[in-house]
Structure formats: C-alpha cells, structure tokens
Protein backbone atom coordinates (compact mmCIF):
# COMPACT_ATOMS: atom_id res chain seq x y z
CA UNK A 1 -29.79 1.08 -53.16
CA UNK A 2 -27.33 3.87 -52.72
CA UNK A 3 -23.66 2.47 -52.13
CA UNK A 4 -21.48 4.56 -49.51
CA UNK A 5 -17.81 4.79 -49.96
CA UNK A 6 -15.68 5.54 -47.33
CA UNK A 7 -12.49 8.03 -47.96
CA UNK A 8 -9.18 6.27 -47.64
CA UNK A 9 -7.91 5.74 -44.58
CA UNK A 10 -10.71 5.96 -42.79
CA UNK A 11 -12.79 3.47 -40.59
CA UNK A 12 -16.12 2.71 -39.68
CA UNK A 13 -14.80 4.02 -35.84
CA UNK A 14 -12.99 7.11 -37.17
CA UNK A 15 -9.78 8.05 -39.00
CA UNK A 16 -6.49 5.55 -38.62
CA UNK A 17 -3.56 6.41 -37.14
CA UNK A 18 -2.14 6.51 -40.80
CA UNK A 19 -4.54 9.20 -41.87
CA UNK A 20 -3.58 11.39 -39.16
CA UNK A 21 0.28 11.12 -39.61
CA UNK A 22 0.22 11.76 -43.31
CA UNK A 23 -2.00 14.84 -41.89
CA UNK A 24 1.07 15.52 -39.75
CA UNK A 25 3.04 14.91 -41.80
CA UNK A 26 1.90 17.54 -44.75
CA UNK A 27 1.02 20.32 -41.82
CA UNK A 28 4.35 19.95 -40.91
CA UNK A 29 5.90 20.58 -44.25
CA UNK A 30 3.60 24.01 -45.12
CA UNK A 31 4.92 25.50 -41.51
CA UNK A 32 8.16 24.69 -42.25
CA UNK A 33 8.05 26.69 -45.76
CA UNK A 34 6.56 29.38 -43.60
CA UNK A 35 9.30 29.28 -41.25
CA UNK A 36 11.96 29.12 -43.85
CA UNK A 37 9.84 32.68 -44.98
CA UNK A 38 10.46 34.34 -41.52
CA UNK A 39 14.13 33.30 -40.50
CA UNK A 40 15.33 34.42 -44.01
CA UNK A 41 13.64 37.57 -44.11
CA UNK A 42 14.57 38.10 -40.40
CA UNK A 43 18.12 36.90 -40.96
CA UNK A 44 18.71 39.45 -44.04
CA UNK A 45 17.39 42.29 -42.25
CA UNK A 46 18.91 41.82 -39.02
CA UNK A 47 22.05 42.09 -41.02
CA UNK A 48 21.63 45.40 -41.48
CA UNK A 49 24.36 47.73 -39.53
CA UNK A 50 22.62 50.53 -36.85
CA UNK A 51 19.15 49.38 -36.41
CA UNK A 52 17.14 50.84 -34.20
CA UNK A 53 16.40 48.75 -30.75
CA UNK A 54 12.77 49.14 -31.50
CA UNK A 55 13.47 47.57 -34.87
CA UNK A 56 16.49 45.40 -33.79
CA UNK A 57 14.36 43.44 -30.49
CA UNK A 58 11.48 42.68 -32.40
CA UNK A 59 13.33 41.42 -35.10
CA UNK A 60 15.33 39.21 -32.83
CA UNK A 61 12.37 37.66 -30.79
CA UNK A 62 11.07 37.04 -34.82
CA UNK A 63 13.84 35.27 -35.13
CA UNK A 64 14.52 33.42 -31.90
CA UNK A 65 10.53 32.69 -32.25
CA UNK A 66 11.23 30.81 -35.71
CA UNK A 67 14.10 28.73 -34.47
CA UNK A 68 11.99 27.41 -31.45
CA UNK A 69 9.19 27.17 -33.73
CA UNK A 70 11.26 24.85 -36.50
CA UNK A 71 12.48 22.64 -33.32
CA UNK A 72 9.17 22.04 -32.22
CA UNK A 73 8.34 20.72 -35.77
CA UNK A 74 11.50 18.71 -35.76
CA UNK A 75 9.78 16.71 -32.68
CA UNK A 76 6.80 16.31 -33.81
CA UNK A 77 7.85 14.39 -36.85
CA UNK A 78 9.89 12.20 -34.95
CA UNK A 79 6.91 11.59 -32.56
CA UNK A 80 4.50 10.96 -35.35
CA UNK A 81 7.11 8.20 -37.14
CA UNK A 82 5.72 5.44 -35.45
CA UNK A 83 8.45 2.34 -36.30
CA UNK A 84 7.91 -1.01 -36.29
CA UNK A 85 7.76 -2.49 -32.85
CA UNK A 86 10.11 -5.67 -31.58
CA UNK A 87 7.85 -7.37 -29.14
CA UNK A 88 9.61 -9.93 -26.74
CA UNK A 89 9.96 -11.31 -23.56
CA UNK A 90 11.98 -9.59 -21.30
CA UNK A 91 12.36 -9.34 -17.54
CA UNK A 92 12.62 -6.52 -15.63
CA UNK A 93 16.47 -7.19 -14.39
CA UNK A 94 17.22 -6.53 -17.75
CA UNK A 95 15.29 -3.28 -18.33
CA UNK A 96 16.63 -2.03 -15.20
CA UNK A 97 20.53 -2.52 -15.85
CA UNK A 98 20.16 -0.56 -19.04
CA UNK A 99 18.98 2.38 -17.12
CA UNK A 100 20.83 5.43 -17.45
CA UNK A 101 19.66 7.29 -13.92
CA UNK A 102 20.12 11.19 -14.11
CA UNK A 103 23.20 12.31 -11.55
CA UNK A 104 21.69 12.70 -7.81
CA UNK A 105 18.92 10.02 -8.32
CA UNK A 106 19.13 6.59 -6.50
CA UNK A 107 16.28 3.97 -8.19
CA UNK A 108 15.24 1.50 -5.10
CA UNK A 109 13.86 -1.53 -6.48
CA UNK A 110 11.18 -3.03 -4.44
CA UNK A 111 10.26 -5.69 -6.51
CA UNK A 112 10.64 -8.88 -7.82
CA UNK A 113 13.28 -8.46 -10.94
CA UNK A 114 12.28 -11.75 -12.55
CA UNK A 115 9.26 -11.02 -13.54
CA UNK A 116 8.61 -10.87 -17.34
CA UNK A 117 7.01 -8.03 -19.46
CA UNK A 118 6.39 -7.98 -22.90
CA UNK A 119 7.83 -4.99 -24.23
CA UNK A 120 9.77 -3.73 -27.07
CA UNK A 121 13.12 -3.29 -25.29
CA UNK A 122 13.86 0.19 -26.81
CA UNK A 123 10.93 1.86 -26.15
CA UNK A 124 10.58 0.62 -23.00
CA UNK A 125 13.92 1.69 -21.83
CA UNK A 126 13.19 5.55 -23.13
CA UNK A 127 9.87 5.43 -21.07
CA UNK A 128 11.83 4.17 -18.03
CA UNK A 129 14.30 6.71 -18.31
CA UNK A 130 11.81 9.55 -18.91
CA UNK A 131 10.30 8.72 -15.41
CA UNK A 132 13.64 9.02 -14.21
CA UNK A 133 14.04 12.54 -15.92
CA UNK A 134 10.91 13.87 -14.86
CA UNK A 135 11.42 12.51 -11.54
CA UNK A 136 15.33 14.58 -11.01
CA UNK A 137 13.77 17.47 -12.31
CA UNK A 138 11.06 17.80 -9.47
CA UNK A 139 13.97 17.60 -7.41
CA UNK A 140 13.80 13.88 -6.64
CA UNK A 141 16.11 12.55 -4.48
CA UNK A 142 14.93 8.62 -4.88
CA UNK A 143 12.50 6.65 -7.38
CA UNK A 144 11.30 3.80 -5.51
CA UNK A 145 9.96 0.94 -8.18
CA UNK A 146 7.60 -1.75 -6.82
CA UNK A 147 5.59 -3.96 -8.95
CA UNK A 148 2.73 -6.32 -8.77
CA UNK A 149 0.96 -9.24 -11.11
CA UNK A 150 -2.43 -9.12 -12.17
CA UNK A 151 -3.90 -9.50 -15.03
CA UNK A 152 -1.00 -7.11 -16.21
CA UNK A 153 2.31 -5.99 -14.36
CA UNK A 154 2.17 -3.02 -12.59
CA UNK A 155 4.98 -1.11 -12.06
CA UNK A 156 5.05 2.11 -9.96
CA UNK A 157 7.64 4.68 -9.76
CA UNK A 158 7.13 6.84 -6.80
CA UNK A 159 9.65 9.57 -6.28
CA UNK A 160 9.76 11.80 -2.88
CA UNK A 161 9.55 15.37 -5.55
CA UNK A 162 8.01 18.25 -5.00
CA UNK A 163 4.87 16.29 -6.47
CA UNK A 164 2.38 17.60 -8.95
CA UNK A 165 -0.49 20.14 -8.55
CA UNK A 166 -3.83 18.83 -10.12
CA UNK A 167 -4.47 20.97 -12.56
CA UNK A 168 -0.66 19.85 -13.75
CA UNK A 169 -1.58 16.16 -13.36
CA UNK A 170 -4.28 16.58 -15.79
CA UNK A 171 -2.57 17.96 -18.37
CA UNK A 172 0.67 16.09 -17.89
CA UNK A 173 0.29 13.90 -20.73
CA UNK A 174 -0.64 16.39 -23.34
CA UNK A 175 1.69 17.09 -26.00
CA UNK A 176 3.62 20.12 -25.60
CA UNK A 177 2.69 20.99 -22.19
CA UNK A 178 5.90 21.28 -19.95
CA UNK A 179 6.18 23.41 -16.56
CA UNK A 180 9.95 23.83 -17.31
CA UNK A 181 11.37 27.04 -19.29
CA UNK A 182 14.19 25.83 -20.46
CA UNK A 183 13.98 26.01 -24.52
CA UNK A 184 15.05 22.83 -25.03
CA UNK A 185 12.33 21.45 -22.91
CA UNK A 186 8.85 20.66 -25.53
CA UNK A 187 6.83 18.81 -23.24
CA UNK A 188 6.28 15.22 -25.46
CA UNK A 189 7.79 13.05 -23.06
CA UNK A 190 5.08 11.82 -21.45
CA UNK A 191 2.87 12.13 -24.53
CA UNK A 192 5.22 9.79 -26.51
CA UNK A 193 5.32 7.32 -23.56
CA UNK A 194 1.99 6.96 -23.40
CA UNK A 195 1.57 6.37 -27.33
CA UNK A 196 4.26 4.04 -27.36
CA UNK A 197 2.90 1.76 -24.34
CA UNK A 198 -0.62 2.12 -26.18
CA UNK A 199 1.19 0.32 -29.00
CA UNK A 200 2.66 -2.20 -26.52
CA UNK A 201 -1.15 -2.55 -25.15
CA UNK A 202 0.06 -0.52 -21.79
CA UNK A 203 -0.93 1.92 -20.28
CA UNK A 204 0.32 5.28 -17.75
CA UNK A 205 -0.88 7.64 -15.44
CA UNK A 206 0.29 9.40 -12.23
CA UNK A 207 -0.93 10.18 -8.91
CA UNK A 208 0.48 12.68 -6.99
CA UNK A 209 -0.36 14.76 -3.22
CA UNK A 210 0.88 17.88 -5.05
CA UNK A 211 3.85 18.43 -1.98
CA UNK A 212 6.05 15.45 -1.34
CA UNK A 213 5.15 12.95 -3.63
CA UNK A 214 4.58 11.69 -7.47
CA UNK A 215 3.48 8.09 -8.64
CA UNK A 216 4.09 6.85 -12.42
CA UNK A 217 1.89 3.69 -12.75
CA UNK A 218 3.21 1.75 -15.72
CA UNK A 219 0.85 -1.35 -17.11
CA UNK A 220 2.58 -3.61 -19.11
CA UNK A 221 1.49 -7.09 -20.72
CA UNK A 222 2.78 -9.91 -18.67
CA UNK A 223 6.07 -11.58 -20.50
C-alpha cells in the first residue's frame, strides 16, 4: 500500500499558522532586498544637481513609494510574530483603568465592572484602545461600553460616529484596508485584533447604520 507523507507543517485541515509565518516571513525578506534596490538607486540619482521635473517627480514618488512600501513590511512582521500569550483572570475594572482614551472621547461604562474575562492583559488592552482610536477618528464624541454574560462576555462599544457604510463594514477587518490617508495609517488594526482575540478564543465584529452610529462587539471567555 502506497504511504502518503505530508510536507512539514502542514495538517490534515490545511497549512499551520507556522507554515504561513515562515512564508511571511521569507516574502518579507525578498521585498525588502527589492526595496533596498529602488531607494538606493533612487537616492543616488536624485542626488544629481538640475534634474529635470519630469525626471525629478517621478523619481521622488519612486522614492516616497519605497519608504511607504518598507513601512508596510515593517508591520507586517510585527503582526505575523505571534508571542506567547499570558492567559489570566482579569476583570474588566482593571482593563478599563489602563485605558489610554484619545483627547475629546468620554468612555461611559454601562456595565457591571466586576465581571471577569480571561484575557491576556496586554493584548487586550491594545484591542480596547484600538476601538477607542477608531472610534475618535469617526469623529466620536462618546464610546458607550455595556456588557452581558452568556456563554461568553459580551462587550459592546457603541460610539455616536459618523458610522460605517456597508461596503466599509465588510472589509473592515481586512489587513491593510484603511479609509484614512494619512501615511502613517496601514489599516491592521482591526486585523490584528481580531487574530489576537482568535488566539484568546474571542471573537469581533461591528454593526453599524452607516450615519450616526458604530457597534464593536467584543466576545471574550468568561474569567
């Protein structure tokens, strides 16, 4: 009978979440020699005195393109590191004095702050504060937090934002997607909150009216 091997890293379901960070990991590494490529080259010539603005702009955009390009890199490697998690008990008075709220943004906690989650307290904290983020930056006023025990704790942060259109909704969680310009704006936040409450068995996902209104549903494992 013919034996079948299966490659490394790789389960009867699919590929682990090792495979596809060392796969990360090694993309990452060939852009980044092809990035090194462009900014040098650009860099020397751009050096040059009395180019010609139809030489000089492209050149620029080359190299503004690479240094955007490297940053984006830069984040997805620290996405992909996935560290060791510190589960423990924690409640959610705790997790909410550690929040650092963004200026103009009042959090109204509607909710019993005894109640346990487990969590790691780290990550947790980031995904709080990313809610809080998002939440300032569709001009958010408030974030009201209520939260209710099932079989889970659900927390919800509704803000009173401009709210999300659906075809924004549905994309809100993929990587890189971001309806801001700013540069320094790459669109993982959401993306790495949800990976990091999939670790923590959670879960996320919004509701919004599109107008007035945006609700972050966070799942958690009861503490």
């Amino acid at each position: 009978m013919e034996e079948k091997v299966q490659p490394a890293n790789v389960q009867e379901e699919g590929y682990t979440a090792d495979y596809y960070a060392s796969l990360i990991v090694g993309l990452i590494h060939k852009l980044n020699n092809v990035i090194t490529v462009l900014s040098g080259h650009s860099g020397l010539l751009l050096l040059e005195p009395n180019l010609k603005p139809d030489i000089l702009q492209p050149l620029q955009q080359m190299s503004r393109a690479a240094e955007l390009l490297s940053r984006c890199l830069d984040e997805a490697a620290s996405v992909s590191r996935n560290t060791p998690l510190r589960l423990e008990s924690v409640a959610l008075s705790e997790l909410f004095e550690s929040l650092e709220s963004p200026p103009g943004l009042s959090m109204v906690k509607q909710c019993d702050e005894r109640l346990k989650v487990q969590v790691d307290r780290r990550k947790a904290k980031e995904i709080f504060e990313q809610i809080l983020r998002n939440a300032s930056e569709a001009n958010a006023k408030a974030v009201v937090v209520t939260a209710r025990v099932q079989s889970v704790v659900e927390l919800k942060f509704r803000d009173d934002g401009h709210g999300m259109k659906t075809e924004v909704m549905r994309r809100a969680f993929d990587p890189f997607f971001t309806t801001r310009r700013q540069r320094e704006q790459f669109g993982l936040g959401l993306f790495k909150a949800r990976g990091d409450l999939t670790r923590m068995k959670g879960r996320i996902y919004a509701e919004s009216d599109g107008k007035s209104y945006t609700e972050l549903v966070v799942e958690l494992p009861v503490g």
